[in-house]
C-alpha atoms as a PDB file:
ATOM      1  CA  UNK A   1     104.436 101.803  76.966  1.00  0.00           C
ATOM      2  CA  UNK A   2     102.848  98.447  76.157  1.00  0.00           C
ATOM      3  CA  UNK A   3     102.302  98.006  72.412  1.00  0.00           C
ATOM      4  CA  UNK A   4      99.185  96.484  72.780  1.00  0.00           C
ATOM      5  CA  UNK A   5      97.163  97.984  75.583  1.00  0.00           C
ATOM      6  CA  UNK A   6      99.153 101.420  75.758  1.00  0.00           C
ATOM      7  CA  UNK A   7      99.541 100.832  79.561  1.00  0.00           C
ATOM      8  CA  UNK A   8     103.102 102.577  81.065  1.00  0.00           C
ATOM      9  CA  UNK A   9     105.810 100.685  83.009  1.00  0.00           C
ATOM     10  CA  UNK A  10     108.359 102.128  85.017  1.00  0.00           C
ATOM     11  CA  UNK A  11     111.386  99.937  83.873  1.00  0.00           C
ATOM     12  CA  UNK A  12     111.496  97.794  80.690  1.00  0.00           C
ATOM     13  CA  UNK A  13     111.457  94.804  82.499  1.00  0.00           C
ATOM     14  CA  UNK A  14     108.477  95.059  84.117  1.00  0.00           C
ATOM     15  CA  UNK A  15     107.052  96.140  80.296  1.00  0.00           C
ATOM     16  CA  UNK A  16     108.634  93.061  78.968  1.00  0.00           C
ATOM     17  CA  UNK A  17     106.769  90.992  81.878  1.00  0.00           C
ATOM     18  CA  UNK A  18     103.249  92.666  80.960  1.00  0.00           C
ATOM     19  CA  UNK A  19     103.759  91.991  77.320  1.00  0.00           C
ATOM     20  CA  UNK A  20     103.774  88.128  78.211  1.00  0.00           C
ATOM     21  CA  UNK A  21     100.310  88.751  78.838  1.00  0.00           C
ATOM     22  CA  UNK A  22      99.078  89.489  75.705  1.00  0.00           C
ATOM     23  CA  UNK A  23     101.377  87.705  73.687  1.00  0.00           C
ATOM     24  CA  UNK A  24     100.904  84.148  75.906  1.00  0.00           C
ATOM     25  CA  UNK A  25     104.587  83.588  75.649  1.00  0.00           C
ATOM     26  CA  UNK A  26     106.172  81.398  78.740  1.00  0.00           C
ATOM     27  CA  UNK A  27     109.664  81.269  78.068  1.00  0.00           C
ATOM     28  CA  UNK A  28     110.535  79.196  81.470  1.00  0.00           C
ATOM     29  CA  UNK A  29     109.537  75.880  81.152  1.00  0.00           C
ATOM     30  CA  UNK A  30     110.257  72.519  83.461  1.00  0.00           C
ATOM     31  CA  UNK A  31     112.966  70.132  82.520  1.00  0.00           C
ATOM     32  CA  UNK A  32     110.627  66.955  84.354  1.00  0.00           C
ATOM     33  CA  UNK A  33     107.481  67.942  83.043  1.00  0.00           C
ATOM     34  CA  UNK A  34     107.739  70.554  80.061  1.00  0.00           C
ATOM     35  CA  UNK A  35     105.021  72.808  81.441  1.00  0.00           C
ATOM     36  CA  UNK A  36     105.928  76.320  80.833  1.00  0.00           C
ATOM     37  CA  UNK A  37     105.386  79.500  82.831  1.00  0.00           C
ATOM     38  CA  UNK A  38     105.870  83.432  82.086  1.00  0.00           C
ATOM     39  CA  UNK A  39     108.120  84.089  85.153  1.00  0.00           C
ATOM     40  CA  UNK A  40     111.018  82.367  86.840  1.00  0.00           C
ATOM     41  CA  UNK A  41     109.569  82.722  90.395  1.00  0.00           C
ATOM     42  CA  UNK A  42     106.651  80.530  89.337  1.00  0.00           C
ATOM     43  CA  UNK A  43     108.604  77.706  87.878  1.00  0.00           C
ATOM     44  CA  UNK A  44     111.015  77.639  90.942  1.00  0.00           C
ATOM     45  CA  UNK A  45     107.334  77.175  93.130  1.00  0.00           C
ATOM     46  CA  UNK A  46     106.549  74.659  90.489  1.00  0.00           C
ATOM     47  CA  UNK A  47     109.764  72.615  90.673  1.00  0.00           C
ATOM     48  CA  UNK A  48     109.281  72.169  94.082  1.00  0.00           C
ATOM     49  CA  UNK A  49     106.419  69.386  92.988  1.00  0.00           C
ATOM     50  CA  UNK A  50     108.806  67.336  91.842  1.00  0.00           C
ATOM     51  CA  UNK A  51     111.240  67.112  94.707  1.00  0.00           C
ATOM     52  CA  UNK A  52     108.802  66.155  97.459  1.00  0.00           C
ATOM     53  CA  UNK A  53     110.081  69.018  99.554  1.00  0.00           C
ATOM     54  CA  UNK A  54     107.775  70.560 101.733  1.00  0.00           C
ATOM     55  CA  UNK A  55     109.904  73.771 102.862  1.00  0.00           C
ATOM     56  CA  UNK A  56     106.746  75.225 105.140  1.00  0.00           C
ATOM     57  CA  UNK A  57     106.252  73.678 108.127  1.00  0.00           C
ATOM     58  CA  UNK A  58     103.845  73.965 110.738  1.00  0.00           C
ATOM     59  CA  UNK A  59     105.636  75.306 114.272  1.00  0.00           C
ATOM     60  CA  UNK A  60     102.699  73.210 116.397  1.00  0.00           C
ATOM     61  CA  UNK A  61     102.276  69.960 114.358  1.00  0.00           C
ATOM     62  CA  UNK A  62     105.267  69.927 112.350  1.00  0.00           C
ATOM     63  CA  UNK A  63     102.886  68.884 109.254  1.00  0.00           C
ATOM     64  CA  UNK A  64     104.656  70.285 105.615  1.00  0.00           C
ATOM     65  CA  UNK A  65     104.089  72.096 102.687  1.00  0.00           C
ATOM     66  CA  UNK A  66     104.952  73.090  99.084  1.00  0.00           C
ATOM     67  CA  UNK A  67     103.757  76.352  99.460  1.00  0.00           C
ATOM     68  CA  UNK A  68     103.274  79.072 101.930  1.00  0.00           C
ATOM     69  CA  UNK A  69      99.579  79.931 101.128  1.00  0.00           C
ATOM     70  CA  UNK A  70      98.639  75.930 102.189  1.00  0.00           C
ATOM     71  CA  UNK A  71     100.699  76.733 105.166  1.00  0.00           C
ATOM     72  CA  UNK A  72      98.124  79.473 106.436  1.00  0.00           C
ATOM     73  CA  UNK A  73      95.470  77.638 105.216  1.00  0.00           C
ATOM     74  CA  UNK A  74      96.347  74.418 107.473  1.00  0.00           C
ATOM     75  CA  UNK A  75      96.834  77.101 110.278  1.00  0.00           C
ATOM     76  CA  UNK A  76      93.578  78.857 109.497  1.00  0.00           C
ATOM     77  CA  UNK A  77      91.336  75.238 109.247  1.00  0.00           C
ATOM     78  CA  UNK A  78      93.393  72.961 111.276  1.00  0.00           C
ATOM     79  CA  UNK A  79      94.912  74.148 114.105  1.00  0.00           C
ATOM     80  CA  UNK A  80      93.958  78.126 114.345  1.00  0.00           C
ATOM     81  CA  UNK A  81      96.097  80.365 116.235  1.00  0.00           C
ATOM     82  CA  UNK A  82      97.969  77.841 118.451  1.00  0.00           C
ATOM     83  CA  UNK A  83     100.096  77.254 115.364  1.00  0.00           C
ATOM     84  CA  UNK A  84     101.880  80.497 114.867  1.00  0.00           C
ATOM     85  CA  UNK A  85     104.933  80.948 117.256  1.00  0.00           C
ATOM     86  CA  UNK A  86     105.569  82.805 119.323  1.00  0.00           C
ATOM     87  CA  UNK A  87     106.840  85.971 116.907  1.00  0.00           C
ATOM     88  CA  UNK A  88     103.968  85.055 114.453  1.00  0.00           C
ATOM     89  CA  UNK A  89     106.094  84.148 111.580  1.00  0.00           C
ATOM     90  CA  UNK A  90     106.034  81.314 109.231  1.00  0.00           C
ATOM     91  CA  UNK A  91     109.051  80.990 107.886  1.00  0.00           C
ATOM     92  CA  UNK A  92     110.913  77.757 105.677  1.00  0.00           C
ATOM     93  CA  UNK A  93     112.063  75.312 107.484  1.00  0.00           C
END
């Protein structure tokens, strides 16, 4: 049970996750840029900035990017369904 809002977890990690919350911590920070996050999946998305790699790509235009969200957003605004393929995946490149 969270110390500070009384809410239950299931495991202790995901209590340890929900604490960050309150307490503001973000104990994985960026070796290029410093800036700090409170989980390890979200600094991995971050790092990505730095490299230039653009892991999504578009199967109609071949356009790239960082993240997977700007990838359905180009495909929702840009070039609407004729850039899904044919199994309507968008997976990394």
């Amino acid at each position: 049970m969270c110390r500070f809002c009384a809410r239950r977890f299931a495991g202790a990690r995901d209590l340890k996750r929900h604490e960050l919350v309150h307490t503001g911590e973000k104990p994985f920070q960026c070796d290029v840029c410093s800036k700090s996050f409170t989980r390890v999946a979200s600094l991995r998305d971050h790092q990505i900035l730095h490299t230039g790699e653009k892991p999504f790509r578009c199967d109609k235009c071949n356009a790239g990017f960082v993240r997977k969200s700007l990838l359905r957003i180009h495909i929702r605004d840009r070039c609407k369904n004729t850039c899904l393929n044919r199994s309507n995946k968008m997976a990394p490149v």
